[in-house]
C-alpha atoms as a PDB file:
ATOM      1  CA  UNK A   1    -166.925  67.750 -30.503  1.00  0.00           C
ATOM      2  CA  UNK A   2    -165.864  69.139 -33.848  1.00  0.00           C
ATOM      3  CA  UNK A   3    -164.939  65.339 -35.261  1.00  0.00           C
ATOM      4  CA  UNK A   4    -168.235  64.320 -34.705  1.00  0.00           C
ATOM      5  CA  UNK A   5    -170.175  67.003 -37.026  1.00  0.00           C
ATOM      6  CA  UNK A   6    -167.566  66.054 -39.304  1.00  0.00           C
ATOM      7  CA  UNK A   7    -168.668  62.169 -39.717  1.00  0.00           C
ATOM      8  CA  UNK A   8    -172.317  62.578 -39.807  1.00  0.00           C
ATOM      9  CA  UNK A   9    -173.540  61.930 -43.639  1.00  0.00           C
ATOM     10  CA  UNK A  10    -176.820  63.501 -44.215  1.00  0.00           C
ATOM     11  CA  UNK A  11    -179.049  63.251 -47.037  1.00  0.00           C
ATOM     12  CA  UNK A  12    -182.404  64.660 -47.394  1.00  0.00           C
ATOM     13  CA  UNK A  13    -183.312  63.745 -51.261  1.00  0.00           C
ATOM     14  CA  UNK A  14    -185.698  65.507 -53.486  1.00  0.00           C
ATOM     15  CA  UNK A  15    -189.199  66.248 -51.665  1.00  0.00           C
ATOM     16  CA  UNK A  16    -191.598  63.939 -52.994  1.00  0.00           C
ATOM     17  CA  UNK A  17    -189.102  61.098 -54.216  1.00  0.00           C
ATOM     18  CA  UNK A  18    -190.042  57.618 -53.381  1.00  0.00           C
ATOM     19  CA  UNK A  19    -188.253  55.068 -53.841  1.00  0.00           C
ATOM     20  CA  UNK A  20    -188.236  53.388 -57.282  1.00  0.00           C
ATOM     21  CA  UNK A  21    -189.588  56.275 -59.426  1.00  0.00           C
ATOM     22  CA  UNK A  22    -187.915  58.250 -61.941  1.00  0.00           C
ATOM     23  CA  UNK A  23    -188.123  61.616 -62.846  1.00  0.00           C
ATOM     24  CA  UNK A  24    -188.577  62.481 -65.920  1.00  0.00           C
ATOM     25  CA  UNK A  25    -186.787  64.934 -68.762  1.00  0.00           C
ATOM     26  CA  UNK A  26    -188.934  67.715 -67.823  1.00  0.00           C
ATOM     27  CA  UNK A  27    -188.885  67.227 -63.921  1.00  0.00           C
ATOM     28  CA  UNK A  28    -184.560  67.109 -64.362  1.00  0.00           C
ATOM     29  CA  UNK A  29    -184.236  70.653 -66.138  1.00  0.00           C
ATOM     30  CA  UNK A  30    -187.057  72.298 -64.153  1.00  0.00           C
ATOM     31  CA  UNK A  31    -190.057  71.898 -66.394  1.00  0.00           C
ATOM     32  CA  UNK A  32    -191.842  69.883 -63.102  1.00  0.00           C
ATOM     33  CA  UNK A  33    -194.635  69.001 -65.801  1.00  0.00           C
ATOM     34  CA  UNK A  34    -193.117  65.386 -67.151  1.00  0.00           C
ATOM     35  CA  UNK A  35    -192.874  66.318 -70.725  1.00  0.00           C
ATOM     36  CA  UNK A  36    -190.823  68.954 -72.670  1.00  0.00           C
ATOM     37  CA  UNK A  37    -192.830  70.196 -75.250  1.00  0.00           C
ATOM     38  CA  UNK A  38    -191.263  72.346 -77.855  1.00  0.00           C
ATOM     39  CA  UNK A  39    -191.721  73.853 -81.129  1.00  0.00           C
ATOM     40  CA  UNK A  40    -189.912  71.385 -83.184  1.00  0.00           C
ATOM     41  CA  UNK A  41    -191.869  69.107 -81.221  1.00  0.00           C
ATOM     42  CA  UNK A  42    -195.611  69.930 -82.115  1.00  0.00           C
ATOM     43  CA  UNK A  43    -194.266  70.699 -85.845  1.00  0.00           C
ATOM     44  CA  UNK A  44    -193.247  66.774 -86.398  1.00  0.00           C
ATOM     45  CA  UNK A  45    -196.113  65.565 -84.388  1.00  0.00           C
ATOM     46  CA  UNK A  46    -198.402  67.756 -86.271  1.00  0.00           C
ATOM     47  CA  UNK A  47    -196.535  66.059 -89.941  1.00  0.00           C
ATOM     48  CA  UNK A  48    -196.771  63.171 -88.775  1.00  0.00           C
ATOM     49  CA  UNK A  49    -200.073  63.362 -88.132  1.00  0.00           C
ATOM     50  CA  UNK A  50    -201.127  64.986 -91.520  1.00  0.00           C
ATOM     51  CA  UNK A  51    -199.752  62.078 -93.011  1.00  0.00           C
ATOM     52  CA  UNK A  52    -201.264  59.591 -91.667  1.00  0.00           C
ATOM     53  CA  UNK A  53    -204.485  61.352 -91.542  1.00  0.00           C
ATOM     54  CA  UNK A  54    -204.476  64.411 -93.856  1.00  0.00           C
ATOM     55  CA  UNK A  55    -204.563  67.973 -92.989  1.00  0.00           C
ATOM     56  CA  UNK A  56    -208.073  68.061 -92.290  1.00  0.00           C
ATOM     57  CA  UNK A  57    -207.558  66.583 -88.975  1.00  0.00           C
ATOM     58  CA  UNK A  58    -205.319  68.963 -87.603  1.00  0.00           C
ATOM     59  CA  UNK A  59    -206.578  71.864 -85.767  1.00  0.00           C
ATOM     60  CA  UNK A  60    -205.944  75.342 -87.184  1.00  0.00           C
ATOM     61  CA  UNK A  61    -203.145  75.994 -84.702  1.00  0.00           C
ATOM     62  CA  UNK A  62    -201.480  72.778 -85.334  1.00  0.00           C
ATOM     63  CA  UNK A  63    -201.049  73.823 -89.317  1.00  0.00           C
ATOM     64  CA  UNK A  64    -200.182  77.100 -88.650  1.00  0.00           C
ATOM     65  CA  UNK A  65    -197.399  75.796 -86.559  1.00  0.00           C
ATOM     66  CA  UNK A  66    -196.204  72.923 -88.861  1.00  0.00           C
ATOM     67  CA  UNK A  67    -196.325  75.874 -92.008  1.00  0.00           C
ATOM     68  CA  UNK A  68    -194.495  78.402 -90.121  1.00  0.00           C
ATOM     69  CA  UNK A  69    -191.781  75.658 -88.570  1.00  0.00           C
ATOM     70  CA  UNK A  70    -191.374  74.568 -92.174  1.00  0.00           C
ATOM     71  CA  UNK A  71    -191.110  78.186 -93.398  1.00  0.00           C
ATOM     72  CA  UNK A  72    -188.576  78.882 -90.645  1.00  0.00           C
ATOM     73  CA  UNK A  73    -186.269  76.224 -91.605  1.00  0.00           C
ATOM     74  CA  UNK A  74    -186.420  77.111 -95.654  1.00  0.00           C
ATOM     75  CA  UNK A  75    -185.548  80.624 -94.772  1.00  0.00           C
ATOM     76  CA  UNK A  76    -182.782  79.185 -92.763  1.00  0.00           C
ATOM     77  CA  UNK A  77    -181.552  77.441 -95.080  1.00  0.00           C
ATOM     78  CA  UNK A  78    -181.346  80.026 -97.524  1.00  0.00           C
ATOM     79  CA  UNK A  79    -179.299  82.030 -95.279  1.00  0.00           C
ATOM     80  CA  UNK A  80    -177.282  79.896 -93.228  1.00  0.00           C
ATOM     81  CA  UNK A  81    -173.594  79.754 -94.965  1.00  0.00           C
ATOM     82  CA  UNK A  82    -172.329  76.401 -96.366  1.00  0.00           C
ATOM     83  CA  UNK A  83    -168.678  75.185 -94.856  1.00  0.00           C
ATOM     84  CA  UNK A  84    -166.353  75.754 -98.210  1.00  0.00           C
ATOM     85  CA  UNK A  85    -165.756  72.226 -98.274  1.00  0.00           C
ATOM     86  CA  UNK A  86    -169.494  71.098 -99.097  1.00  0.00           C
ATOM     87  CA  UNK A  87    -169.584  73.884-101.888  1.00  0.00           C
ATOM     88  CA  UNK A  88    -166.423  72.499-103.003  1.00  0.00           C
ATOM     89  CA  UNK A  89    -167.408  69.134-102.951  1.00  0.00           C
ATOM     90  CA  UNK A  90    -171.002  69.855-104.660  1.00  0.00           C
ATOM     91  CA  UNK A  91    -169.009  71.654-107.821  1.00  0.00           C
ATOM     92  CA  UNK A  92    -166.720  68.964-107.996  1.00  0.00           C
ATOM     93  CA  UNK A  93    -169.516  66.682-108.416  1.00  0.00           C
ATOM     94  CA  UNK A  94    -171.494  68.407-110.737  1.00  0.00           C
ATOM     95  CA  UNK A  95    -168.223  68.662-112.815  1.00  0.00           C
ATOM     96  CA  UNK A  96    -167.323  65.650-112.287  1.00  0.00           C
ATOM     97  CA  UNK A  97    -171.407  64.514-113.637  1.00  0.00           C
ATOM     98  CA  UNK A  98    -170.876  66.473-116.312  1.00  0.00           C
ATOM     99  CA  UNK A  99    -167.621  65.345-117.959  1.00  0.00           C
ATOM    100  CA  UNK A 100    -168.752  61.844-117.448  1.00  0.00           C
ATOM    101  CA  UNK A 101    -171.493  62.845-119.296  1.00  0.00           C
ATOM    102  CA  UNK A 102    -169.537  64.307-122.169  1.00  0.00           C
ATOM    103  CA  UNK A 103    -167.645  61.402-122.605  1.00  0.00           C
ATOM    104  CA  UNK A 104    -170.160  58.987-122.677  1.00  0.00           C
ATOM    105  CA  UNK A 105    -172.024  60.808-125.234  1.00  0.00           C
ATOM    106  CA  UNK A 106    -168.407  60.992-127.319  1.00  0.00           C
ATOM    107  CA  UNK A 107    -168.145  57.340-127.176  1.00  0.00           C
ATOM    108  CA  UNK A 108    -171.920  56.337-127.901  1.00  0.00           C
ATOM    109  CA  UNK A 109    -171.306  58.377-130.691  1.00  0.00           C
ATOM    110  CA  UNK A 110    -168.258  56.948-131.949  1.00  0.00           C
ATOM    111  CA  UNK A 111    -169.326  53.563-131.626  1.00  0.00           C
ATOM    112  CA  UNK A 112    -172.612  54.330-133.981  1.00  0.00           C
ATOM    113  CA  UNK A 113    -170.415  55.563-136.439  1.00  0.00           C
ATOM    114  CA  UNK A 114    -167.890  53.040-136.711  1.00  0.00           C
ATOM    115  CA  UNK A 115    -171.079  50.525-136.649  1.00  0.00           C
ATOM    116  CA  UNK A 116    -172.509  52.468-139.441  1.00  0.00           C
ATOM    117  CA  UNK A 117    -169.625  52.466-141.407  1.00  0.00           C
ATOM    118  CA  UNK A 118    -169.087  48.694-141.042  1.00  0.00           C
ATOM    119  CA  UNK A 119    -172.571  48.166-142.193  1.00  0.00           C
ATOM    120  CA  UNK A 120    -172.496  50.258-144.539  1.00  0.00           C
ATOM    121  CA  UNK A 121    -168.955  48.918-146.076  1.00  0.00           C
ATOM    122  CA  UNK A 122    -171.076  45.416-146.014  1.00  0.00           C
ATOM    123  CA  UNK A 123    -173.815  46.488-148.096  1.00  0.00           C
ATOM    124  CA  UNK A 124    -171.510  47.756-150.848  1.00  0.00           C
ATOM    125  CA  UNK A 125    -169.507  44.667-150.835  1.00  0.00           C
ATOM    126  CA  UNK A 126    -172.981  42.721-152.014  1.00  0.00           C
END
């Protein structure tokens, strides 16, 4: 009697499914509403929007939410540490920028002078 329970394959699905239908993002992790909606969400909807259609069409809640999203991730940014390597690599390029810099001004300057000097050795030759 025991090898009989055993066999038996049951499944009794998700109440409501039918067959053909998905479920959605929100209806997988629990949200049961379709749509996930989340801060970062209504911020760049709320951009978006003010970009295409100016600030005057957003509500007041949809600016103050865009602002304070925006504030949020300047602060952050401010505060969060940089890996060692991109600090590295961002004075190595500005070093870099600036000797190349250095030089080029060195050799635009010694090419105006020897040019000078050859016109100037011209004219006194006349």
């Amino acid at each position: 009697m025991t090898d009989l329970v055993d066999d038996i394959l049951a499944h009794y699905g998700v109440r409501g499914m039918r067959w053909g239908v998905r479920r959605s993002e929100g209806e997988l992790h629990g949200g049961g509403s379709g749509h996930v909606s989340t801060d970062h969400q209504n911020a760049q909807a709320a951009k978006e929007k003010a970009k295409k259609h100016g600030t005057k069409s957003l509500s007041n809640k949809e600016l103050q939410d865009m602002i304070n999203r925006m504030n949020l991730e300047q602060q952050y940014a401010r505060v969060a540490p940089t890996p060692k390597g991109v600090r590295f690599l961002k004075a190595g390029t500005k070093f870099t920028g600036d000797v190349l810099i250095n030089v080029g001004k060195q050799q635009a300057t010694k090419l105006a002078a020897d040019h000078a000097t050859k016109l100037i050795g011209v004219m006194l030759k006349r």
